[in-house]
PDB file of N, CA and C in Angstrom:
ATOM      1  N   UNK A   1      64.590 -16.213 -65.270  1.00  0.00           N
ATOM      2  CA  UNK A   1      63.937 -16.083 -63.982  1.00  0.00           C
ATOM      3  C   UNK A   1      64.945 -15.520 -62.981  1.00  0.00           C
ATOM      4  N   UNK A   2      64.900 -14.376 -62.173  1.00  0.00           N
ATOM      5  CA  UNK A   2      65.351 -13.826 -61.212  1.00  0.00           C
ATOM      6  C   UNK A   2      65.413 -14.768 -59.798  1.00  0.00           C
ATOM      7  N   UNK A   3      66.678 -14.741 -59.725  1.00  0.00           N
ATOM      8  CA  UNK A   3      66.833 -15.605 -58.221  1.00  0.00           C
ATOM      9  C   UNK A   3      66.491 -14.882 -56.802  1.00  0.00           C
ATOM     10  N   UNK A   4      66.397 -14.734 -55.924  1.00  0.00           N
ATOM     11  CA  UNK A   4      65.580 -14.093 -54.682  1.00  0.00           C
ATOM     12  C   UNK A   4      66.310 -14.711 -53.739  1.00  0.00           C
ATOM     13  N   UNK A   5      66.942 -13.858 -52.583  1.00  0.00           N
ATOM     14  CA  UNK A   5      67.125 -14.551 -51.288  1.00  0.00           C
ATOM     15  C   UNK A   5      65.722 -13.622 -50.443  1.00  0.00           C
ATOM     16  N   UNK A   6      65.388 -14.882 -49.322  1.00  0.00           N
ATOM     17  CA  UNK A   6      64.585 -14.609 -48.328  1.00  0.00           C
ATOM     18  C   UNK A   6      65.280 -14.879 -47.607  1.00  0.00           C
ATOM     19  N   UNK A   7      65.201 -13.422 -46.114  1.00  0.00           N
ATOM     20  CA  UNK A   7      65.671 -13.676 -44.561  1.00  0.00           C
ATOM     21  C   UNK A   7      64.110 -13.138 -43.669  1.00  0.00           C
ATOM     22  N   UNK A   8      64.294 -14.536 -42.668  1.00  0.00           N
ATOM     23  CA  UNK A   8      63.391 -14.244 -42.325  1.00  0.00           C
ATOM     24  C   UNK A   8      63.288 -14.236 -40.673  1.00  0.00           C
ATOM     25  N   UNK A   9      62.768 -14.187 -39.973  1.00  0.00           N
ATOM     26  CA  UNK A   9      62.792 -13.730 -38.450  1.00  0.00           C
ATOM     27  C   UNK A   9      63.554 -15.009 -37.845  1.00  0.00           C
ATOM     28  N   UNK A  10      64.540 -15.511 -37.364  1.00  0.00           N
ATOM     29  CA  UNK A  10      65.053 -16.542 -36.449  1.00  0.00           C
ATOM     30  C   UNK A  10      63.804 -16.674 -35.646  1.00  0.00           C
ATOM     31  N   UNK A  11      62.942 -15.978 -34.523  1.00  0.00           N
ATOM     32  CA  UNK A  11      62.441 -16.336 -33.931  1.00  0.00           C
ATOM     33  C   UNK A  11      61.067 -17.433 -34.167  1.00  0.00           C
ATOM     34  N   UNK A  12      60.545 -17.406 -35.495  1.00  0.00           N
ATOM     35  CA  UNK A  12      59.598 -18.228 -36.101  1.00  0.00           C
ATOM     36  C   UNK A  12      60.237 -18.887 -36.814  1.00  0.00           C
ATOM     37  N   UNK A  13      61.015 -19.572 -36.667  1.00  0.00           N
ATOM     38  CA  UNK A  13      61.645 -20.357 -37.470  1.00  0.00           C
ATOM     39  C   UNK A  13      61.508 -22.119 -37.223  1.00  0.00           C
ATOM     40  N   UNK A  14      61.217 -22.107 -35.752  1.00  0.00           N
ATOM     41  CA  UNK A  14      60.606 -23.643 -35.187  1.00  0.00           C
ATOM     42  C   UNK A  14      59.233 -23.643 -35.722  1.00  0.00           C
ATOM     43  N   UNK A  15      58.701 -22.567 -35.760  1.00  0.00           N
ATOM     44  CA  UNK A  15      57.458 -22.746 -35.991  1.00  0.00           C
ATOM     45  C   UNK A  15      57.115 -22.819 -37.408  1.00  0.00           C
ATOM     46  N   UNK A  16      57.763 -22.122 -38.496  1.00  0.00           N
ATOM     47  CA  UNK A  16      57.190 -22.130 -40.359  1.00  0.00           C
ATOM     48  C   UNK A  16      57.967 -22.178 -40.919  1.00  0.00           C
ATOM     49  N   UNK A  17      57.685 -23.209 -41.720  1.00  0.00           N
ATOM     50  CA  UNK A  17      58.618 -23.782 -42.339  1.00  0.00           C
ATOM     51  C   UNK A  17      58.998 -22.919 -43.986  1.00  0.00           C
ATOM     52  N   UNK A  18      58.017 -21.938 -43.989  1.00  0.00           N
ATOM     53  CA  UNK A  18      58.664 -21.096 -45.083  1.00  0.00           C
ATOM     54  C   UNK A  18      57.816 -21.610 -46.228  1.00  0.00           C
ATOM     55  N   UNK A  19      56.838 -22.741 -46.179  1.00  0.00           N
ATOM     56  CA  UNK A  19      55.891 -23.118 -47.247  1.00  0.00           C
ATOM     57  C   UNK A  19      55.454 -21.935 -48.248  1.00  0.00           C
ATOM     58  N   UNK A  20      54.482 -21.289 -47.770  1.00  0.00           N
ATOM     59  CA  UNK A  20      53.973 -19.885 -47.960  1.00  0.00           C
ATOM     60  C   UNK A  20      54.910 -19.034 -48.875  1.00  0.00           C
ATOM     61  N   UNK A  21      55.571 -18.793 -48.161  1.00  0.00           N
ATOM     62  CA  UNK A  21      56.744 -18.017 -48.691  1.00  0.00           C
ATOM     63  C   UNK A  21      57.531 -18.479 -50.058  1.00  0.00           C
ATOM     64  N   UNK A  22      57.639 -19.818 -50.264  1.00  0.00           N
ATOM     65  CA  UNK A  22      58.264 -20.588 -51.383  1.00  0.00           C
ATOM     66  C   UNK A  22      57.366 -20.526 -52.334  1.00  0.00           C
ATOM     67  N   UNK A  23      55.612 -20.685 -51.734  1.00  0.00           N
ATOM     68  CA  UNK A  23      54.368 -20.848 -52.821  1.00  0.00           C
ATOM     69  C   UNK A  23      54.217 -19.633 -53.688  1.00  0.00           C
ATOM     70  N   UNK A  24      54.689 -18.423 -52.942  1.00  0.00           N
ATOM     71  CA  UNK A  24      54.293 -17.527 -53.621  1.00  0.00           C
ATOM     72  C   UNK A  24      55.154 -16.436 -54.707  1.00  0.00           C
ATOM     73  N   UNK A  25      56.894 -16.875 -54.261  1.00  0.00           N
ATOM     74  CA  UNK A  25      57.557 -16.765 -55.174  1.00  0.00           C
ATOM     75  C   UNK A  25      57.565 -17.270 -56.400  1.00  0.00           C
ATOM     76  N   UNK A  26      57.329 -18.553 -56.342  1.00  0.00           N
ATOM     77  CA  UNK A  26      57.086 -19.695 -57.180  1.00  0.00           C
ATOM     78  C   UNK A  26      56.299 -19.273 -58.910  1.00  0.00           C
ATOM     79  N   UNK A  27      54.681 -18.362 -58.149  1.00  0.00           N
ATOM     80  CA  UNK A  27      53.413 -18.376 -58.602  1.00  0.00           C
ATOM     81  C   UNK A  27      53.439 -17.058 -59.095  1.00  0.00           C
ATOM     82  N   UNK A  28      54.903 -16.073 -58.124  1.00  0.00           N
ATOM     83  CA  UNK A  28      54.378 -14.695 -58.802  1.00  0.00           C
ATOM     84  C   UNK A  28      53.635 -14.235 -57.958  1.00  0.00           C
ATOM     85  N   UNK A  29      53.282 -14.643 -56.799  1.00  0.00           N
ATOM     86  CA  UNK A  29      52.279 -13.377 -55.802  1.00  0.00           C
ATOM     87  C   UNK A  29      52.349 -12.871 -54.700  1.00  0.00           C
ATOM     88  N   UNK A  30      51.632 -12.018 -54.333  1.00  0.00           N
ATOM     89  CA  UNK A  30      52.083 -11.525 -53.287  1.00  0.00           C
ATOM     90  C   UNK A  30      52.789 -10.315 -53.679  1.00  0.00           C
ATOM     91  N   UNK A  31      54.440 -10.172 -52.824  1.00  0.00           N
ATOM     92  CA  UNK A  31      55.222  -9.024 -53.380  1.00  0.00           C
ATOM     93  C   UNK A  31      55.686  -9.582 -54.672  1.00  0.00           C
ATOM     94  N   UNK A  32      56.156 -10.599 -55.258  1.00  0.00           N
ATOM     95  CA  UNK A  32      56.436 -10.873 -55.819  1.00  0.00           C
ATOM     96  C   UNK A  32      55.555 -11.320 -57.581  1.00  0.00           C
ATOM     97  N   UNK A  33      54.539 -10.080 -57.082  1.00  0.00           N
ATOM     98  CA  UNK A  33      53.523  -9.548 -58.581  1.00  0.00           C
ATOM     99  C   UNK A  33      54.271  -8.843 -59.373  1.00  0.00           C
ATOM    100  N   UNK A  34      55.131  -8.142 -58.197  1.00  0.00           N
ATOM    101  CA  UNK A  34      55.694  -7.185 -59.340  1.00  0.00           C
ATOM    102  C   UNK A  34      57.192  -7.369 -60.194  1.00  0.00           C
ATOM    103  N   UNK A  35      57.695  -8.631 -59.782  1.00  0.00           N
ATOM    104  CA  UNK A  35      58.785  -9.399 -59.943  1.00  0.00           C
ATOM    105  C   UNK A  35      58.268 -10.408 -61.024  1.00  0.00           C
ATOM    106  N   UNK A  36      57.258 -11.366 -60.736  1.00  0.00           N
ATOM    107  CA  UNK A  36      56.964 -12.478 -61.240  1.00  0.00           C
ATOM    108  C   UNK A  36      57.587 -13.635 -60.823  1.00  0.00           C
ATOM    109  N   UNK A  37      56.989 -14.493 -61.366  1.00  0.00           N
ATOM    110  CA  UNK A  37      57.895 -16.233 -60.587  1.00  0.00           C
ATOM    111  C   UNK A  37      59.199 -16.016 -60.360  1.00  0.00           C
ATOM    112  N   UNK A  38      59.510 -16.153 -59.031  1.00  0.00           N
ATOM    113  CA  UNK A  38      61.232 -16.469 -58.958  1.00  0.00           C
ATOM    114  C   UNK A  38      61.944 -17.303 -59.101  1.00  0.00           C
ATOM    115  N   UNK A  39      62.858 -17.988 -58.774  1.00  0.00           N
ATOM    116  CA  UNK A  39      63.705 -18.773 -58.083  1.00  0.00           C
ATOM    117  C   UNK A  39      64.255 -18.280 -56.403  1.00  0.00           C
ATOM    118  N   UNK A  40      63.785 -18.787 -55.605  1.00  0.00           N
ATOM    119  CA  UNK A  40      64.473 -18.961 -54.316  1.00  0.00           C
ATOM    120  C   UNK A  40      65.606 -19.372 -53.910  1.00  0.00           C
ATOM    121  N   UNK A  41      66.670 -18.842 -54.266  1.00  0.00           N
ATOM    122  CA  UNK A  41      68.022 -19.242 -54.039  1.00  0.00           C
ATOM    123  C   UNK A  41      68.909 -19.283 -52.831  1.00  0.00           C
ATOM    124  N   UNK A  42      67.741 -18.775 -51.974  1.00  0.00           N
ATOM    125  CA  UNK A  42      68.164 -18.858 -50.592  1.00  0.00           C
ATOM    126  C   UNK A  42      67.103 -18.232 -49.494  1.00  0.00           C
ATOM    127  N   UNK A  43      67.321 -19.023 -48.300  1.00  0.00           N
ATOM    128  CA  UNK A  43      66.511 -19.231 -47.222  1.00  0.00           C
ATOM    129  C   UNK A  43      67.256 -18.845 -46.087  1.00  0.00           C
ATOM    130  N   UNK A  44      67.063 -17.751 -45.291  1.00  0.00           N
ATOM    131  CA  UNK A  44      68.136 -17.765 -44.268  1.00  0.00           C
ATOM    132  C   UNK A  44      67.152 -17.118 -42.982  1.00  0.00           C
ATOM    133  N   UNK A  45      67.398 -17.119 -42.125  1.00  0.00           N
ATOM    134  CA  UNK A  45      67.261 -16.319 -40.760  1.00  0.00           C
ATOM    135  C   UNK A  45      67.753 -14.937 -40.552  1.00  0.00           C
ATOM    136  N   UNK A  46      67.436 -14.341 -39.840  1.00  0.00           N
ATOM    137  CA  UNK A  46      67.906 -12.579 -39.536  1.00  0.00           C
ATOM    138  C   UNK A  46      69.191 -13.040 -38.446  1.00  0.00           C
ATOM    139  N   UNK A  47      69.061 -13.774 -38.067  1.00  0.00           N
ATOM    140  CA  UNK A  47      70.313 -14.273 -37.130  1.00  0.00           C
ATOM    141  C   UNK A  47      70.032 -13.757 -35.665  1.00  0.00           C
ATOM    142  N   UNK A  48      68.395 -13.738 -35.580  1.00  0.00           N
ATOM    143  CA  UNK A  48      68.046 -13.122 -34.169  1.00  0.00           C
ATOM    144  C   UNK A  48      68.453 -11.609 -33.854  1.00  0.00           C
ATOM    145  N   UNK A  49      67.608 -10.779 -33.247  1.00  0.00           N
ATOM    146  CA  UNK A  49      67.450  -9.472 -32.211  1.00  0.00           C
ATOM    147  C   UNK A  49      68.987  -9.245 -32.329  1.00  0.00           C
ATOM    148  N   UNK A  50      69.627  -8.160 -32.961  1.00  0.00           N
ATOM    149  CA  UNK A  50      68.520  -7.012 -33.736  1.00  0.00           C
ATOM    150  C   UNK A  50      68.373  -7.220 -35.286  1.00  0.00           C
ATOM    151  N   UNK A  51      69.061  -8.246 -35.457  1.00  0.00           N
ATOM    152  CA  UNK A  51      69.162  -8.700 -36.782  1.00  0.00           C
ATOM    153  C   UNK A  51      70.521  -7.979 -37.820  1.00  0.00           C
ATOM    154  N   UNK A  52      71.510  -8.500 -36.748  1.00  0.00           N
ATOM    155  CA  UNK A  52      72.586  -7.516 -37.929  1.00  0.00           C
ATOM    156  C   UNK A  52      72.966  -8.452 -38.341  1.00  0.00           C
ATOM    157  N   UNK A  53      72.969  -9.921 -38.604  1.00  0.00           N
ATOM    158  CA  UNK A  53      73.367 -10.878 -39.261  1.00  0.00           C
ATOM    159  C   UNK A  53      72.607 -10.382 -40.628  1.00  0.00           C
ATOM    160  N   UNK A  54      72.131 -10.067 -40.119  1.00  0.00           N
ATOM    161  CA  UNK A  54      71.371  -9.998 -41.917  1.00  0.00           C
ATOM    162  C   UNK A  54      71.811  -9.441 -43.116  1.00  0.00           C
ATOM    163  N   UNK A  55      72.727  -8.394 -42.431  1.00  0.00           N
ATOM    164  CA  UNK A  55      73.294  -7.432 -43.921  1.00  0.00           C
ATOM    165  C   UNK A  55      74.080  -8.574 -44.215  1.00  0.00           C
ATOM    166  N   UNK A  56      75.135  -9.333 -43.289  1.00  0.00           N
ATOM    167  CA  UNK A  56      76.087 -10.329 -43.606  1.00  0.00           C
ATOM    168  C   UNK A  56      75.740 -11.181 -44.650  1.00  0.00           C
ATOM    169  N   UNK A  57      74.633 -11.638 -43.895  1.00  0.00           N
ATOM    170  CA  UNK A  57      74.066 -13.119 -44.659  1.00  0.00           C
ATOM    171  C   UNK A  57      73.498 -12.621 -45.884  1.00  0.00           C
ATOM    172  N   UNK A  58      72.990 -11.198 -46.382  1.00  0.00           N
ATOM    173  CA  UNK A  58      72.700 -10.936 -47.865  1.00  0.00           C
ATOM    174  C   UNK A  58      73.558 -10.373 -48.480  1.00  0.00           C
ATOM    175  N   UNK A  59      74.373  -9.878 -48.078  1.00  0.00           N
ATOM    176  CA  UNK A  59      75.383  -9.994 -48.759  1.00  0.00           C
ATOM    177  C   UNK A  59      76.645 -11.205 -49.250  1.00  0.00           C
ATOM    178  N   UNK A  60      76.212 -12.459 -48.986  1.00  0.00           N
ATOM    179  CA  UNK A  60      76.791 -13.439 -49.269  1.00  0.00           C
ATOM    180  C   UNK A  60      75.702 -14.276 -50.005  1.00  0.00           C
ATOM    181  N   UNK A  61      74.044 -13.729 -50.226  1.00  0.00           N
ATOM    182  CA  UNK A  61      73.831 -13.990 -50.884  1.00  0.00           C
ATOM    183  C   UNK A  61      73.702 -13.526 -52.170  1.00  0.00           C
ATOM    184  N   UNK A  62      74.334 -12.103 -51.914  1.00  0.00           N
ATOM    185  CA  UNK A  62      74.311 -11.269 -53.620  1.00  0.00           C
ATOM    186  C   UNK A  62      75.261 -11.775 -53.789  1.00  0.00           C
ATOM    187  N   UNK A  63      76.684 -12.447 -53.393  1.00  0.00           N
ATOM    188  CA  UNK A  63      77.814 -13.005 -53.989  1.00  0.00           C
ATOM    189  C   UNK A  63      77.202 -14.178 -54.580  1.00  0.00           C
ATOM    190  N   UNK A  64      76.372 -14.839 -53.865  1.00  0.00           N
ATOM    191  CA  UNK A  64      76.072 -15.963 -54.766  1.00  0.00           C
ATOM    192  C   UNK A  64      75.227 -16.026 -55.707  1.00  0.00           C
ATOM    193  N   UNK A  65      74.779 -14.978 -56.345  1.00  0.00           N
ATOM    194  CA  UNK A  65      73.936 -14.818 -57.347  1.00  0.00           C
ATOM    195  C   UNK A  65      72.512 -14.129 -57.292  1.00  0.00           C
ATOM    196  N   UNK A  66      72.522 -13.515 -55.911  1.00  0.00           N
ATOM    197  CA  UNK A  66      70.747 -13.444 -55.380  1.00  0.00           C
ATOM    198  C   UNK A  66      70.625 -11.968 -56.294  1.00  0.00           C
ATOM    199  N   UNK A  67      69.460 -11.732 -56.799  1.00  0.00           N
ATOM    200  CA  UNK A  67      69.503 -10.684 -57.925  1.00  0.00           C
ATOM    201  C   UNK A  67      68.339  -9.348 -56.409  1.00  0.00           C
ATOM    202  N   UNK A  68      67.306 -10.176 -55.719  1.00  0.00           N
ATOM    203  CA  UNK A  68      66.587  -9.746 -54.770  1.00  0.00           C
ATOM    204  C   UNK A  68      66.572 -10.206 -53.596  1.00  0.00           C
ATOM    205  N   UNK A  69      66.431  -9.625 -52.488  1.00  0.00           N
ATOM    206  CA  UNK A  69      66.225  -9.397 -51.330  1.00  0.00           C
ATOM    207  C   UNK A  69      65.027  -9.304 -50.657  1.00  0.00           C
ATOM    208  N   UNK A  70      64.594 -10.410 -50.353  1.00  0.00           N
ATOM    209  CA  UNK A  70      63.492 -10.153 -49.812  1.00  0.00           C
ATOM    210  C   UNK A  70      62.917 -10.287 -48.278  1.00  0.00           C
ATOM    211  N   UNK A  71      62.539  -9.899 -47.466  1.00  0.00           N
ATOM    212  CA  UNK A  71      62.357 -10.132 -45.967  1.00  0.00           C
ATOM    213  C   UNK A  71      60.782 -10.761 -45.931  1.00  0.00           C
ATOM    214  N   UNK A  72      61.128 -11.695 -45.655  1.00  0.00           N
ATOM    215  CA  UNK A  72      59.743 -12.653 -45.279  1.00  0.00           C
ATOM    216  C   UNK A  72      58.789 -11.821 -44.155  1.00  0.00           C
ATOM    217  N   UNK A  73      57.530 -12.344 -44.628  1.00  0.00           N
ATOM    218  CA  UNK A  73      56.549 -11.536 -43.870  1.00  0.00           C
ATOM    219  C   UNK A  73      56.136 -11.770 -42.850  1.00  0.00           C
ATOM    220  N   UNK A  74      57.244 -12.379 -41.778  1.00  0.00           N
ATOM    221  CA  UNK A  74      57.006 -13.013 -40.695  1.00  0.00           C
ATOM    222  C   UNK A  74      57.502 -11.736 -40.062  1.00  0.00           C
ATOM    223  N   UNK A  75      58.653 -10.939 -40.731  1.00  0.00           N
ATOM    224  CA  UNK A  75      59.336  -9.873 -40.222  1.00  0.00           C
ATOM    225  C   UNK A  75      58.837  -8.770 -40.438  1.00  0.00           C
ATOM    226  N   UNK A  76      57.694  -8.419 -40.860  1.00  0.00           N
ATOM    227  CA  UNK A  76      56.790  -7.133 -41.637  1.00  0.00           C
ATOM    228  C   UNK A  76      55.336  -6.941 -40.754  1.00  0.00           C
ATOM    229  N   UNK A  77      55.011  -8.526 -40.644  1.00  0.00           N
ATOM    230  CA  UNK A  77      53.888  -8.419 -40.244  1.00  0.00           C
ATOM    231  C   UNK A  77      53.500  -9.125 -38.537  1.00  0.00           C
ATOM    232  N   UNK A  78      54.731 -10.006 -38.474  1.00  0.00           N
ATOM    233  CA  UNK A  78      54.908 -10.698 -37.338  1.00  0.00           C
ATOM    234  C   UNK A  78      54.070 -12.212 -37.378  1.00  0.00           C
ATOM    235  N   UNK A  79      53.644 -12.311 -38.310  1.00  0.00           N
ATOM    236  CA  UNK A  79      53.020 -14.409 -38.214  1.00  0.00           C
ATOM    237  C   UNK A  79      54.120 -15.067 -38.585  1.00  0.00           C
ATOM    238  N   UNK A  80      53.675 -16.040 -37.936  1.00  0.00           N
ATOM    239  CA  UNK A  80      52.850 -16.594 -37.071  1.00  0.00           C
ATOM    240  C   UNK A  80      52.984 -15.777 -35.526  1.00  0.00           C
ATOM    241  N   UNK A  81      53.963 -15.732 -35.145  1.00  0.00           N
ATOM    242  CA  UNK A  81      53.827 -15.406 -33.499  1.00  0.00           C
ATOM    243  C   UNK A  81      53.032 -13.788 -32.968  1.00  0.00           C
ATOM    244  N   UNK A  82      52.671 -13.013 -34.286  1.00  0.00           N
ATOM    245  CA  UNK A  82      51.734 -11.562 -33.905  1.00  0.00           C
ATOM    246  C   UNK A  82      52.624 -10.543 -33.655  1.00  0.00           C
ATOM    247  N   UNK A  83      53.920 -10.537 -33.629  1.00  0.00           N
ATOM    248  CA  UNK A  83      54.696  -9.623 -33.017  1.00  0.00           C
ATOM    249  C   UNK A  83      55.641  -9.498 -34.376  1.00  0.00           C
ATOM    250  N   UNK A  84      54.998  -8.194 -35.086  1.00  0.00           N
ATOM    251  CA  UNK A  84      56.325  -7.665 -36.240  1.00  0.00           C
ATOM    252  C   UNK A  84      57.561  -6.936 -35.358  1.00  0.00           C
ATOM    253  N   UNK A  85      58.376  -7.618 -36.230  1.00  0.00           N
ATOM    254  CA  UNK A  85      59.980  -7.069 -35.781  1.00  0.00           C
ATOM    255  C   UNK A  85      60.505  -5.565 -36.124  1.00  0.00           C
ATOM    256  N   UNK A  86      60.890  -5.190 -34.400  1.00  0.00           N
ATOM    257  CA  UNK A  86      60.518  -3.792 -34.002  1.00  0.00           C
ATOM    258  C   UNK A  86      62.007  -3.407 -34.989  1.00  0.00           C
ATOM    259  N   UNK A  87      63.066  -4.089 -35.309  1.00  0.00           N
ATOM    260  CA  UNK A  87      64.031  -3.699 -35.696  1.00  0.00           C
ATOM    261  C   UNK A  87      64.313  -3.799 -37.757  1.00  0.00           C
ATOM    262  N   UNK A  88      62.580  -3.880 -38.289  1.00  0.00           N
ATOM    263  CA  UNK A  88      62.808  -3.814 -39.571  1.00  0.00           C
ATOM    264  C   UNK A  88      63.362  -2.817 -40.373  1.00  0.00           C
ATOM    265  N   UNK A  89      63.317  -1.541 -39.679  1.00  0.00           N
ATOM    266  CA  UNK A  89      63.038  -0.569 -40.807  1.00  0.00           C
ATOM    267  C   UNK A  89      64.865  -0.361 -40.871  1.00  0.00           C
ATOM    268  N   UNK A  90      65.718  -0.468 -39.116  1.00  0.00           N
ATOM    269  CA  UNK A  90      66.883  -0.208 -39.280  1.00  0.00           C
ATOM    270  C   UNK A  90      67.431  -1.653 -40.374  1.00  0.00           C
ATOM    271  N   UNK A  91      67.279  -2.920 -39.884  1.00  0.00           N
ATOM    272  CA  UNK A  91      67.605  -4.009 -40.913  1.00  0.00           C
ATOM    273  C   UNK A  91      67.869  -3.583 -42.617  1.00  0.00           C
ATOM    274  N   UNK A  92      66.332  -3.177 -42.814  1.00  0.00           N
ATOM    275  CA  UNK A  92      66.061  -3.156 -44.187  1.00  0.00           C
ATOM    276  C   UNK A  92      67.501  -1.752 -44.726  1.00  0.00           C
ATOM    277  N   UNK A  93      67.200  -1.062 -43.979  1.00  0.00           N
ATOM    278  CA  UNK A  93      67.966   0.330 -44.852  1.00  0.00           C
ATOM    279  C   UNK A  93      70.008   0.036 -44.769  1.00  0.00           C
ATOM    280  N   UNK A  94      69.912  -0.975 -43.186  1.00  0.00           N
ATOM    281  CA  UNK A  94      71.277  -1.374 -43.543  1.00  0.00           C
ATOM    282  C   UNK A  94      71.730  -2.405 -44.518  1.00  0.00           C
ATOM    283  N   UNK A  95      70.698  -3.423 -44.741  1.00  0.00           N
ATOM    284  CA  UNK A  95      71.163  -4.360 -46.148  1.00  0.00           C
ATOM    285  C   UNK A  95      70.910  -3.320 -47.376  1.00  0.00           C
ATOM    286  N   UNK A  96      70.181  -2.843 -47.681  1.00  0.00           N
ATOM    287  CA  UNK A  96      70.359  -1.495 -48.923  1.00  0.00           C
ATOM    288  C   UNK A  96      71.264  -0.849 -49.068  1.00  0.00           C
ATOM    289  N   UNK A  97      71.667  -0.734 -47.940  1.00  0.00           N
ATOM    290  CA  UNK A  97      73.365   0.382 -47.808  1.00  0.00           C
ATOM    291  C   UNK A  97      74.230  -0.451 -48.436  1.00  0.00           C
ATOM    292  N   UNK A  98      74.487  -1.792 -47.780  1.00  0.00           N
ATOM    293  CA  UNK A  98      75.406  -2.618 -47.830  1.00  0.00           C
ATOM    294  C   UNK A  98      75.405  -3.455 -49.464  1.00  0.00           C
ATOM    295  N   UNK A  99      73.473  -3.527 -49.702  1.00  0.00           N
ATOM    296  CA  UNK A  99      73.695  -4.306 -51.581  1.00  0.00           C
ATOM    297  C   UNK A  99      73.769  -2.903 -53.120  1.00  0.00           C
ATOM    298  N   UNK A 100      73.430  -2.203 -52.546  1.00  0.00           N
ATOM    299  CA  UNK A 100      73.661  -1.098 -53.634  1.00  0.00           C
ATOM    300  C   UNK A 100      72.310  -1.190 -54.259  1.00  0.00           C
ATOM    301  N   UNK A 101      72.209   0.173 -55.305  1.00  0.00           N
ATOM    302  CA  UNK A 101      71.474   0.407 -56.046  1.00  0.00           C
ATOM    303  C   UNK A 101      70.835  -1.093 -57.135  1.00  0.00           C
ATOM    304  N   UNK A 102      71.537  -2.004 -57.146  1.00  0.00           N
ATOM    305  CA  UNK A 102      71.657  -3.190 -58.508  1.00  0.00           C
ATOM    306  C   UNK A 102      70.711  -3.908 -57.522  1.00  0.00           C
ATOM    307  N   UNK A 103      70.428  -3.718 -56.461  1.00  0.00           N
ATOM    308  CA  UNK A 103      69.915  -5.261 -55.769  1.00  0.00           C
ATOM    309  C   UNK A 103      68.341  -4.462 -55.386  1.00  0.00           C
ATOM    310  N   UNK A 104      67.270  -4.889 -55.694  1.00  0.00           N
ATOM    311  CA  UNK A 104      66.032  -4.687 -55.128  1.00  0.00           C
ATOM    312  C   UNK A 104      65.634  -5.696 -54.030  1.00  0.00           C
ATOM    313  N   UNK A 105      65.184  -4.367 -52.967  1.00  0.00           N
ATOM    314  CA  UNK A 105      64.872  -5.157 -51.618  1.00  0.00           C
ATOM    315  C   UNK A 105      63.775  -4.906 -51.359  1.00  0.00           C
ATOM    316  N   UNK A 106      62.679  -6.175 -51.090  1.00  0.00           N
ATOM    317  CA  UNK A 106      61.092  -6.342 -50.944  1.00  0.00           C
ATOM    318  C   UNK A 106      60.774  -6.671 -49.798  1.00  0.00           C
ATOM    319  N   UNK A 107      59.819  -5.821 -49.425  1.00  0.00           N
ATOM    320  CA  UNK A 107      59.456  -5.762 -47.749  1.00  0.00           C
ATOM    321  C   UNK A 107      58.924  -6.908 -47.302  1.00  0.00           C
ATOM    322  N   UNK A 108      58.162  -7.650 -47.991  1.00  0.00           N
ATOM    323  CA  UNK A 108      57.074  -8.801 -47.287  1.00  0.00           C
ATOM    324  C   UNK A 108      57.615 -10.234 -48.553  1.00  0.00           C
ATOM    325  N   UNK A 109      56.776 -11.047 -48.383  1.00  0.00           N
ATOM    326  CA  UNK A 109      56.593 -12.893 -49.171  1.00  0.00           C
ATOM    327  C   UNK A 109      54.914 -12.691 -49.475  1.00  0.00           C
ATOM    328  N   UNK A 110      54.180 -12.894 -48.571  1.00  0.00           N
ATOM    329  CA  UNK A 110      53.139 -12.917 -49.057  1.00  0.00           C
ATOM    330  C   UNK A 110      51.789 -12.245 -47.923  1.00  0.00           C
TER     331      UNK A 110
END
């Protein structure tokens, strides 16, 4: 089974607890149809606006074993709070820069 880190918006983070997101790695659905059941090996935050914590923080989770990258769909789509994060597309292409070709990075959870 492939281990998975999820980062997901700091700003919804009082609010979801990431249930969703755990259910569907778990089960195989969602983005993770095309992966199959994971392991969740990590849970982190974007580290807030604009989110450059993020290359940091996945890249300390490819040291620790994370095989995927995935950005929770709080950051894709904006739920709970309605407002997708205006700073995904730069996020996403700088953790790609930063994990290389070996690491697949998935836009959404579920």
């Amino acid at each position: 089974m492939k281990k998975a880190g999820i980062i997901r918006c700091q700003q919804t983070e009082d609010i979801c607890p990431g249930t969703t997101d755990f259910k569907f790695a778990a089960m195989g659905k969602g983005s993770f149809a095309e992966t199959g059941p994971v392991e969740v090996a990590a849970f982190v935050s974007c580290g807030g606006c604009p989110g450059k914590r993020a290359v940091s923080r996945a890249a300390v989770m490819i040291e620790r074993g994370v095989e995927i990258i995935v950005l929770a769909s709080c950051i894709k789509n904006g739920n709970p709070i309605g407002f997708p994060c205006p700073h995904r597309e730069t996020m996403k292409e700088a953790i790609s820069k930063k994990a290389g070709e070996k690491i697949k990075i998935m836009d959404y959870t579920h």
